[in-house]
C-alpha atoms as a PDB file:
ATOM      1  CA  UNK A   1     102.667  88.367 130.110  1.00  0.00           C
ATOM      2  CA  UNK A   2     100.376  86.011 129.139  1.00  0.00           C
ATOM      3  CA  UNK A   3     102.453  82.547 127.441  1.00  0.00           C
ATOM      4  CA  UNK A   4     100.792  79.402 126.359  1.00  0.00           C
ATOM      5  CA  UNK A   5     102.459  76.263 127.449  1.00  0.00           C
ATOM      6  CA  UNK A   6     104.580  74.861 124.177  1.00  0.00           C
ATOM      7  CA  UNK A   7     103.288  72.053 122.998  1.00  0.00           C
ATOM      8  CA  UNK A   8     104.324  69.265 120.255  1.00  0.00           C
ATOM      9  CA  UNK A   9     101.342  70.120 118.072  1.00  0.00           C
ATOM     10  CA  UNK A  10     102.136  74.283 118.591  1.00  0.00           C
ATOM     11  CA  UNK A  11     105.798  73.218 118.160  1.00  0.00           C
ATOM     12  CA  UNK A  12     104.693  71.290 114.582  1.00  0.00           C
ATOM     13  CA  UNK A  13     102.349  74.424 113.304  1.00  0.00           C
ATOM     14  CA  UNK A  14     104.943  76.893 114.094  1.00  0.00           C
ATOM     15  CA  UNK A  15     107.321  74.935 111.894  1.00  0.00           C
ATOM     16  CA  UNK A  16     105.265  74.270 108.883  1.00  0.00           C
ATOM     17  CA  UNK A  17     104.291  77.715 108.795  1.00  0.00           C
ATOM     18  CA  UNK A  18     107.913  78.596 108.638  1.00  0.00           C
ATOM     19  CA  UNK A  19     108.766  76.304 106.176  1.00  0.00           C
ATOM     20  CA  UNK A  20     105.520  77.370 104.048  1.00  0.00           C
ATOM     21  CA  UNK A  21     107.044  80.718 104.265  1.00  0.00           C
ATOM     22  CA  UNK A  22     110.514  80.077 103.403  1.00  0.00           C
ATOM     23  CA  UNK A  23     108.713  77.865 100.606  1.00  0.00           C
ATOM     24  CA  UNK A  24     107.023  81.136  99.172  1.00  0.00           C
ATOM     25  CA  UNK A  25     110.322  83.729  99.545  1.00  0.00           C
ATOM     26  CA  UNK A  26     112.316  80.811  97.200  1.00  0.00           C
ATOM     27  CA  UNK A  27     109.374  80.625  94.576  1.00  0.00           C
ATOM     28  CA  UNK A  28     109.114  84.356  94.956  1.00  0.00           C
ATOM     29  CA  UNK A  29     112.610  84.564  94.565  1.00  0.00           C
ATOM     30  CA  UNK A  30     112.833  82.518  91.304  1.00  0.00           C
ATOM     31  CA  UNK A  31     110.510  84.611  89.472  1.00  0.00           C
ATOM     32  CA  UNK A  32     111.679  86.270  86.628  1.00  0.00           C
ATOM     33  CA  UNK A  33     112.475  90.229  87.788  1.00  0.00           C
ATOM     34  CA  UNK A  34     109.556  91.381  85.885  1.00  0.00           C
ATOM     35  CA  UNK A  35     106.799  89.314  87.087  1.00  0.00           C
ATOM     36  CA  UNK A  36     108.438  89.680  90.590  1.00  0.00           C
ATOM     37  CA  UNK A  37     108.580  92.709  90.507  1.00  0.00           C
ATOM     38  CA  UNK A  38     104.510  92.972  89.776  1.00  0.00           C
ATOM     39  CA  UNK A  39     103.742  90.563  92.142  1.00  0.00           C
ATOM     40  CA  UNK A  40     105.662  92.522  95.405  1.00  0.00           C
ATOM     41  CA  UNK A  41     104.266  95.631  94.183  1.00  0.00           C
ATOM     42  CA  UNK A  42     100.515  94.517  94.071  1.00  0.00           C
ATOM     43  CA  UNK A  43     100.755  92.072  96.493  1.00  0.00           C
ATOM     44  CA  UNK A  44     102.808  93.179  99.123  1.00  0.00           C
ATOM     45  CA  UNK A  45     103.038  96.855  98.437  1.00  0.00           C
ATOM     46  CA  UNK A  46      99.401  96.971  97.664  1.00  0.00           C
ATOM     47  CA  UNK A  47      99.830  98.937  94.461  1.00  0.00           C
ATOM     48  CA  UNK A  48      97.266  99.303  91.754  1.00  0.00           C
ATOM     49  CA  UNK A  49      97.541  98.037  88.492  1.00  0.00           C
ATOM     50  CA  UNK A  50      97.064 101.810  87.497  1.00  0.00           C
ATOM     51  CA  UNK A  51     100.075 102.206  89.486  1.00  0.00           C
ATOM     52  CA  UNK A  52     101.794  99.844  88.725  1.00  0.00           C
ATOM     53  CA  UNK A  53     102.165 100.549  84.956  1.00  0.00           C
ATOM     54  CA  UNK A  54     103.540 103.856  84.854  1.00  0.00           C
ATOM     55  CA  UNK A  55     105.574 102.733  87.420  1.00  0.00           C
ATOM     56  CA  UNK A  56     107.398  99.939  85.345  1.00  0.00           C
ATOM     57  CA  UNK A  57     106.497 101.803  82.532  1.00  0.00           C
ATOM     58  CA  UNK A  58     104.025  98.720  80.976  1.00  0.00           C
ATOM     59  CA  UNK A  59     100.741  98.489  80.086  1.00  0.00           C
ATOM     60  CA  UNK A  60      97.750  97.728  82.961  1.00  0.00           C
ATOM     61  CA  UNK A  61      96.986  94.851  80.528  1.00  0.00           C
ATOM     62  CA  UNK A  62     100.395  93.546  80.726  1.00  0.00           C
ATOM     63  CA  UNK A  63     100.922  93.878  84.574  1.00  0.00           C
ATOM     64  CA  UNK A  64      97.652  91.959  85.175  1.00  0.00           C
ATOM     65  CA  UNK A  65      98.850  89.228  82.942  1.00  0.00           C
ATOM     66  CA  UNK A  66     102.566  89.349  84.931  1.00  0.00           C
ATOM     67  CA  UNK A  67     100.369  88.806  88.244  1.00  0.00           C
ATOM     68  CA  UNK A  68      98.498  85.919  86.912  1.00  0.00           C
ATOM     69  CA  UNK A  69     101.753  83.992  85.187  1.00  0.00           C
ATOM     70  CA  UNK A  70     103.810  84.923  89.153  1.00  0.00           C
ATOM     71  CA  UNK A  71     100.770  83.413  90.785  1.00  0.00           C
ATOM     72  CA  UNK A  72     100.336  79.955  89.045  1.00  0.00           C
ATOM     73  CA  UNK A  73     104.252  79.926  89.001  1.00  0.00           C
ATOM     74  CA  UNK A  74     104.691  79.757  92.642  1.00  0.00           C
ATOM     75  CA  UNK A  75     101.548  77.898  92.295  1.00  0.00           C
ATOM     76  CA  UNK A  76     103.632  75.137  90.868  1.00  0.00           C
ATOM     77  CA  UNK A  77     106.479  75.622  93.163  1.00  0.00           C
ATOM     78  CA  UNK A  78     104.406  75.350  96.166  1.00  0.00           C
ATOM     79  CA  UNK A  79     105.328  71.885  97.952  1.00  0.00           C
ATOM     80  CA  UNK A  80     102.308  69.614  97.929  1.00  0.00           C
ATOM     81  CA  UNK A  81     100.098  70.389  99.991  1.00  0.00           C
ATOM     82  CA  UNK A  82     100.555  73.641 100.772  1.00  0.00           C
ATOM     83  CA  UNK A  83      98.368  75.506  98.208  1.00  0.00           C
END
């Protein structure tokens, strides 16, 4: 097993990364349920637009604009710094 010796700076990195990712579930979180619900789906589920319409039965047009107002939401949300 190969383990690197823990160190301040490694100890520092690990927790800003956790706290940038606990930053992102809350702003994810806060989204409305339709522009969250875009967002997981073609950001973390990798769906299409094309897909994703049908699926929430909206337009491509409208789930692309969903995507954009999620992303400068938790944008704004981000802690300085961070984006």
């Amino acid at each position: 097993m190969n383990r690197q010796k823990a160190s301040p700076r490694r100890i520092l990195r690990r927790s800003a990364a956790a706290d940038q990712q606990r930053a992102l579930a809350k702003a994810i979180l806060q989204l409305p349920a339709d522009l969250r619900d875009v967002f997981l789906l073609h950001r973390m589920a990798g769906l299409s637009f094309d897909q994703i319409g049908p699926q929430l039965g909206i337009e491509r047009t409208v789930a692309q604009a969903y995507l954009a107002e999620a992303l400068a939401r938790i944008v704004l949300a981000a802690p300085p710094g961070d984006v």
